[in-house]
N, C-alpha and C. Protein backbone atom coordinates (compact mmCIF):
# COMPACT_ATOMS: atom_id res chain seq x y z
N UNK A 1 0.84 -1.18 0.00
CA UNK A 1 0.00 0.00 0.00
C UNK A 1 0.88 1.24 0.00
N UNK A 2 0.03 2.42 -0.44
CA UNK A 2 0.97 3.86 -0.62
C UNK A 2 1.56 4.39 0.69
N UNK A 3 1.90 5.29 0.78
CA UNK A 3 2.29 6.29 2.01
C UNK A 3 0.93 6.98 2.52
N UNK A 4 0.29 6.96 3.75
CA UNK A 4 -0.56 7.14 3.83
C UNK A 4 -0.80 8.54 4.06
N UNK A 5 -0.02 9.33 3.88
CA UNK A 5 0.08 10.91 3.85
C UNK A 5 -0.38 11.60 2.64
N UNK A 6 -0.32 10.91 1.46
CA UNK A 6 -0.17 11.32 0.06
C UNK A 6 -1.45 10.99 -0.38
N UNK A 7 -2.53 10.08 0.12
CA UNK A 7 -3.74 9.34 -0.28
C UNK A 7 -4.37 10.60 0.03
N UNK A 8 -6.15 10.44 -0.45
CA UNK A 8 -7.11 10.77 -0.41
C UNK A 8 -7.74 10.19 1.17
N UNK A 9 -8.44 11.29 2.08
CA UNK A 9 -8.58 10.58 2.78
C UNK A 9 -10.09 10.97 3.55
N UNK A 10 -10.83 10.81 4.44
CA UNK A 10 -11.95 11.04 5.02
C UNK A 10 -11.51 10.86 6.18
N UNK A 11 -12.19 12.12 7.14
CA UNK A 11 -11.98 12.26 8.96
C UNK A 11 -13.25 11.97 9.27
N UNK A 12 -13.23 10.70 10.36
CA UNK A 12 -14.26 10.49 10.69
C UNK A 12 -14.52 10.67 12.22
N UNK A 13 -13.61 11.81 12.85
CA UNK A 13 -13.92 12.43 13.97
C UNK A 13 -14.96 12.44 14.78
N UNK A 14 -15.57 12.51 15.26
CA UNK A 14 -16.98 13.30 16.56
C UNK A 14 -17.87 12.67 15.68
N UNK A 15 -18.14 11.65 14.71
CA UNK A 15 -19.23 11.03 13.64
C UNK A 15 -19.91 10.19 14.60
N UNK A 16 -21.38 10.04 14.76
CA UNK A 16 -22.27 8.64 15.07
C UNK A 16 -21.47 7.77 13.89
N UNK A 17 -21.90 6.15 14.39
CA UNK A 17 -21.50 5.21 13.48
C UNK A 17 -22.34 5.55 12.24
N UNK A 18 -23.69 5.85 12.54
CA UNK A 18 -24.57 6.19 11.25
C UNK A 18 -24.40 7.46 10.05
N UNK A 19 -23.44 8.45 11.12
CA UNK A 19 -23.73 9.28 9.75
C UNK A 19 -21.72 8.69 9.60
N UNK A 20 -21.01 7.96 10.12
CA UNK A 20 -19.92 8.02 9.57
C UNK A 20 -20.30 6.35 8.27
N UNK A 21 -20.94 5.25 8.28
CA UNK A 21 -20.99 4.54 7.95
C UNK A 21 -21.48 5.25 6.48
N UNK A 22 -22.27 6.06 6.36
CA UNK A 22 -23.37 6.67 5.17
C UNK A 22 -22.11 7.80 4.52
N UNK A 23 -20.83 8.50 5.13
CA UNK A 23 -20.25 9.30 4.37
C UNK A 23 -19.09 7.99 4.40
N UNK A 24 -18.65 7.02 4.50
CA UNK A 24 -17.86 6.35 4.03
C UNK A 24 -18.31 5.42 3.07
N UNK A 25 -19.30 4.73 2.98
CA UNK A 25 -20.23 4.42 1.89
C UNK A 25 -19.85 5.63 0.63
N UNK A 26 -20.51 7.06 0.69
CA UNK A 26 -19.79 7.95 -0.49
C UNK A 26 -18.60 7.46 -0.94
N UNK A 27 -17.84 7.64 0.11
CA UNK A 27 -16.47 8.02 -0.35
C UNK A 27 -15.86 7.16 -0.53
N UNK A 28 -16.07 5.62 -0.47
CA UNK A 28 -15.60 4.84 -0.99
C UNK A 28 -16.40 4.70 -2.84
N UNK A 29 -17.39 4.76 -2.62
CA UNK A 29 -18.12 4.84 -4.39
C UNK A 29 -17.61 5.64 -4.91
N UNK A 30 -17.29 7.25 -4.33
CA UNK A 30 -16.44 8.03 -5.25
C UNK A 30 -15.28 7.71 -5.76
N UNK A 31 -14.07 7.54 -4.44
CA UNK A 31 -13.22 7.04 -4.77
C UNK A 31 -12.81 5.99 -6.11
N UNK A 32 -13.96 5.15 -6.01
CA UNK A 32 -13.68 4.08 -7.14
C UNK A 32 -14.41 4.31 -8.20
N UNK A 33 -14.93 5.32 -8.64
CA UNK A 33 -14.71 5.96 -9.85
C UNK A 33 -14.39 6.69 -9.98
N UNK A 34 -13.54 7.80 -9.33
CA UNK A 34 -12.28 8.37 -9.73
C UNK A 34 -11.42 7.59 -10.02
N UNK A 35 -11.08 6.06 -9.93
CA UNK A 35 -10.05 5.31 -9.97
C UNK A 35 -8.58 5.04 -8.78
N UNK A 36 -9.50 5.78 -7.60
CA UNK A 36 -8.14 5.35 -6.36
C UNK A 36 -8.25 4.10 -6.33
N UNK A 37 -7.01 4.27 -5.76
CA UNK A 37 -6.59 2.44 -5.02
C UNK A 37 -6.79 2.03 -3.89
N UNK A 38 -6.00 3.78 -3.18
CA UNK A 38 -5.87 3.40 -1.59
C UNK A 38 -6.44 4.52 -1.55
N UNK A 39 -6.87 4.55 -0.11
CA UNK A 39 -7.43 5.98 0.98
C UNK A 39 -7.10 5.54 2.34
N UNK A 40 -7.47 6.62 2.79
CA UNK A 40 -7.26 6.68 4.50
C UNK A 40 -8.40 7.04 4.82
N UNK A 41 -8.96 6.20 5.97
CA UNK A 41 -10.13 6.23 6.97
C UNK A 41 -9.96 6.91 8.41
N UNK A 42 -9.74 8.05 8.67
CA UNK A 42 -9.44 8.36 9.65
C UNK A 42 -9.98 8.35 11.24
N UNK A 43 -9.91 7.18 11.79
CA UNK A 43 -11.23 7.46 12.97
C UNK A 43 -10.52 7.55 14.59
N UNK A 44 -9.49 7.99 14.64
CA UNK A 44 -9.13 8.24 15.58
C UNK A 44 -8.44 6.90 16.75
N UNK A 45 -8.13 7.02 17.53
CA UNK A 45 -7.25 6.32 18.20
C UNK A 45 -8.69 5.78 19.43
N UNK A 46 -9.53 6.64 19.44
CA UNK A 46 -10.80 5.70 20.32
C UNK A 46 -10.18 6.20 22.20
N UNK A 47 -9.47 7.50 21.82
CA UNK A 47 -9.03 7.99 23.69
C UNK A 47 -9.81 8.52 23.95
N UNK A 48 -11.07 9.47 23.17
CA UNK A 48 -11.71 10.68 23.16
C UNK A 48 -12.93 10.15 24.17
N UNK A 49 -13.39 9.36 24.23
CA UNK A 49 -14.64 8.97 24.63
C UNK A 49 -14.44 8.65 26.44
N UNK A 50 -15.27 8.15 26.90
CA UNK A 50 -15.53 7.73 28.30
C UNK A 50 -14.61 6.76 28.67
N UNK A 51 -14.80 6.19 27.98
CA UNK A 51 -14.38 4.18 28.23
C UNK A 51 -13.21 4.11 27.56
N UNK A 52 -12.84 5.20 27.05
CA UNK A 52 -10.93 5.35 26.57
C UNK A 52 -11.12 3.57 25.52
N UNK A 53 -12.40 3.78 24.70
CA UNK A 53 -12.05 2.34 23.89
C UNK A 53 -12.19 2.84 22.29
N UNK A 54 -11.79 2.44 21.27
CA UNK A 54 -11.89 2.95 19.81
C UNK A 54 -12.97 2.52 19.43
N UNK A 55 -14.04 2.64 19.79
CA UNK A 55 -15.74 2.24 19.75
C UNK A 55 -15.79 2.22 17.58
N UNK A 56 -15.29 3.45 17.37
CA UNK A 56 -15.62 4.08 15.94
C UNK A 56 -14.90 3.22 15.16
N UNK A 57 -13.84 2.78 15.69
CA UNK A 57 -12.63 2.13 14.39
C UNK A 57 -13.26 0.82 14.49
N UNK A 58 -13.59 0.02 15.94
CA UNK A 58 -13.67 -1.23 15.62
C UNK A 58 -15.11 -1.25 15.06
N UNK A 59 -16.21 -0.78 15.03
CA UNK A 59 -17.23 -1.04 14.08
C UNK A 59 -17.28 -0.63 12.71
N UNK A 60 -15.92 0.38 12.22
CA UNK A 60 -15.41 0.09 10.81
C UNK A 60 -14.60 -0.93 10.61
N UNK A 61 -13.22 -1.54 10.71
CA UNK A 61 -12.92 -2.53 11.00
C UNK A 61 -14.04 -3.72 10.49
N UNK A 62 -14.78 -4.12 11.53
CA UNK A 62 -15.98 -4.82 11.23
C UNK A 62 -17.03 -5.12 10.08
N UNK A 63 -16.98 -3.52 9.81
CA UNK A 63 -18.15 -3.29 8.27
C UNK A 63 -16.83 -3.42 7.03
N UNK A 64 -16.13 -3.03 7.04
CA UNK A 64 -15.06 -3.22 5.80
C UNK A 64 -15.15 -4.53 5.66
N UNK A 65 -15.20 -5.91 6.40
CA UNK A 65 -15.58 -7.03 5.94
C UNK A 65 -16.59 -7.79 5.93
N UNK A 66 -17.30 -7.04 5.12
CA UNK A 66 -18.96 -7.25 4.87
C UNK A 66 -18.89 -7.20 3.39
N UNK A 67 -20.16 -8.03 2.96
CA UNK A 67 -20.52 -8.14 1.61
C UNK A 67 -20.80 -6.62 1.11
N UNK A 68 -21.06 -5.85 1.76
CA UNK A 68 -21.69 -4.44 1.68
C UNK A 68 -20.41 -4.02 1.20
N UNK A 69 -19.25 -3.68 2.26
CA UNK A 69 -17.74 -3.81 1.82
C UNK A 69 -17.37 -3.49 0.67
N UNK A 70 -17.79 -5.00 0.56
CA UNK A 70 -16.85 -5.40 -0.62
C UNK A 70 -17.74 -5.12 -1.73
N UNK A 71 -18.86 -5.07 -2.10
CA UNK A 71 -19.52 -4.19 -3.06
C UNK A 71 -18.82 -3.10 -3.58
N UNK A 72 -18.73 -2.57 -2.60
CA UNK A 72 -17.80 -0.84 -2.97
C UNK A 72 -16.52 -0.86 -3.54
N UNK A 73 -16.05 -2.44 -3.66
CA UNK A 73 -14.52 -2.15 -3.77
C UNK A 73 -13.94 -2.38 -2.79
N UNK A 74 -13.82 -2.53 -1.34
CA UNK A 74 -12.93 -2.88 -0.19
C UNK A 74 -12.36 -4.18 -0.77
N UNK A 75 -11.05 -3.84 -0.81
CA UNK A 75 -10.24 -5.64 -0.67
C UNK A 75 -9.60 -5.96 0.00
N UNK A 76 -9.03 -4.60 0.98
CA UNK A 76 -8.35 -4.82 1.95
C UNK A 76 -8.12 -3.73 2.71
N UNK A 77 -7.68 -3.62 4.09
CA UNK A 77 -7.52 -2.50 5.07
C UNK A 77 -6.12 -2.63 5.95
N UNK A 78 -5.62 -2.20 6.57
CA UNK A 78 -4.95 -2.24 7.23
C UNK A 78 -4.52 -0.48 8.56
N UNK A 79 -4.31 -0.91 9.39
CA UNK A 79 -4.42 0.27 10.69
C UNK A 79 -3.22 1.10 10.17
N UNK A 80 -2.98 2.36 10.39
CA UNK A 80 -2.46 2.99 10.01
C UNK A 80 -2.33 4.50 11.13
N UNK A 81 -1.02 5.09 10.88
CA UNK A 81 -1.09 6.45 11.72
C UNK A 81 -1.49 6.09 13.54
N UNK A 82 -0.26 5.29 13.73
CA UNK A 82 -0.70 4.72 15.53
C UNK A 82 -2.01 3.93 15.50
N UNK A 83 -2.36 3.72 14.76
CA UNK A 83 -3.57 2.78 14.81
C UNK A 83 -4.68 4.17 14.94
N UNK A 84 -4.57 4.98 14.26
CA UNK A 84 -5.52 5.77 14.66
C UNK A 84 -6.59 6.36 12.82
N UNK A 85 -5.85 5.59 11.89
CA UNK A 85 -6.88 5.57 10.87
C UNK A 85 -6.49 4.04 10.10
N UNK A 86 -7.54 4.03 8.98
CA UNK A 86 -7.01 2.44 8.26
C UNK A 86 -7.13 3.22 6.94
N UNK A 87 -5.69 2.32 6.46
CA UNK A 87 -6.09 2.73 4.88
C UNK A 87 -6.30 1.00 4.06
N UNK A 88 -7.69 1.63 3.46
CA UNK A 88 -7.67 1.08 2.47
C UNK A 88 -8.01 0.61 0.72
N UNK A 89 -7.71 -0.43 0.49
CA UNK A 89 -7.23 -0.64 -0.78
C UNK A 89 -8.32 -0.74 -1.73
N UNK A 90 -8.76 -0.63 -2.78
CA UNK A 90 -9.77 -0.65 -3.34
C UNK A 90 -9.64 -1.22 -4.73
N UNK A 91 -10.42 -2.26 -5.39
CA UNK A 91 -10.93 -2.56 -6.24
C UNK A 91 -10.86 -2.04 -7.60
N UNK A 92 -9.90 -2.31 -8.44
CA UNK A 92 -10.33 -1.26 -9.90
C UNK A 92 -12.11 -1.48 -10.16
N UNK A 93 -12.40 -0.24 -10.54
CA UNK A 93 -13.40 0.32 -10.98
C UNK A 93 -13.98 -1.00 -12.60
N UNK A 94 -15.19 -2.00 -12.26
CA UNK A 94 -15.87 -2.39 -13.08
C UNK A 94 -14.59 -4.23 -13.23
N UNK A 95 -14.16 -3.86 -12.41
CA UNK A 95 -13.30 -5.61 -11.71
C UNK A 95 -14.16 -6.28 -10.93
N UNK A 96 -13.78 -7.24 -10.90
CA UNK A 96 -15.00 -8.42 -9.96
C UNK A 96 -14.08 -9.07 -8.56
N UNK A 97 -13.51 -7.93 -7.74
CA UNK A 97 -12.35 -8.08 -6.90
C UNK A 97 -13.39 -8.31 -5.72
């Protein structure tokens, strides 16, 4: 995968799972017809909250390997930036990946 500084990327900061699940849904469909490969998912390291747990990353994590997913193009992810975003890899555009 690229340098994850140089990618296209989405902050999914202070997001409910619902409105972050519905703008990563976009931005993965965009992405793959613009023709990216990789992106960065940015959801933070999971300190911000009460329970000091990454509530946001691990229920992306989770949905990236879903049939839903992989519809969009997800083929693969990996943690990135202290574990505090994932980038990932995407599907050429009109491939059966």
């Amino acid at each position: 995968m690229d340098d994850p500084n140089s990618l296209p990327e989405l902050d999914l900061h202070r997001r409910t799972w619902a409105e972050a699940e519905r703008l990563v849904r976009h931005a993965l469909h965009t992405w793959r017809l613009q023709g990216v490969e990789n992106a960065v998912l940015v959801t933070g390291r999971g300190w911000g909250n009460a329970r000091q747990e990454p509530v946001l990353r691990t229920k992306l994590e989770r949905w990236l390997e879903t049939p839903d997913a992989r519809a969009l193009g997800v083929r693969q992810w990996r943690r990135v930036a202290r574990d505090g975003a994932l980038e990932v890899s995407l599907a050429r555009r009109g491939s059966r990946d």
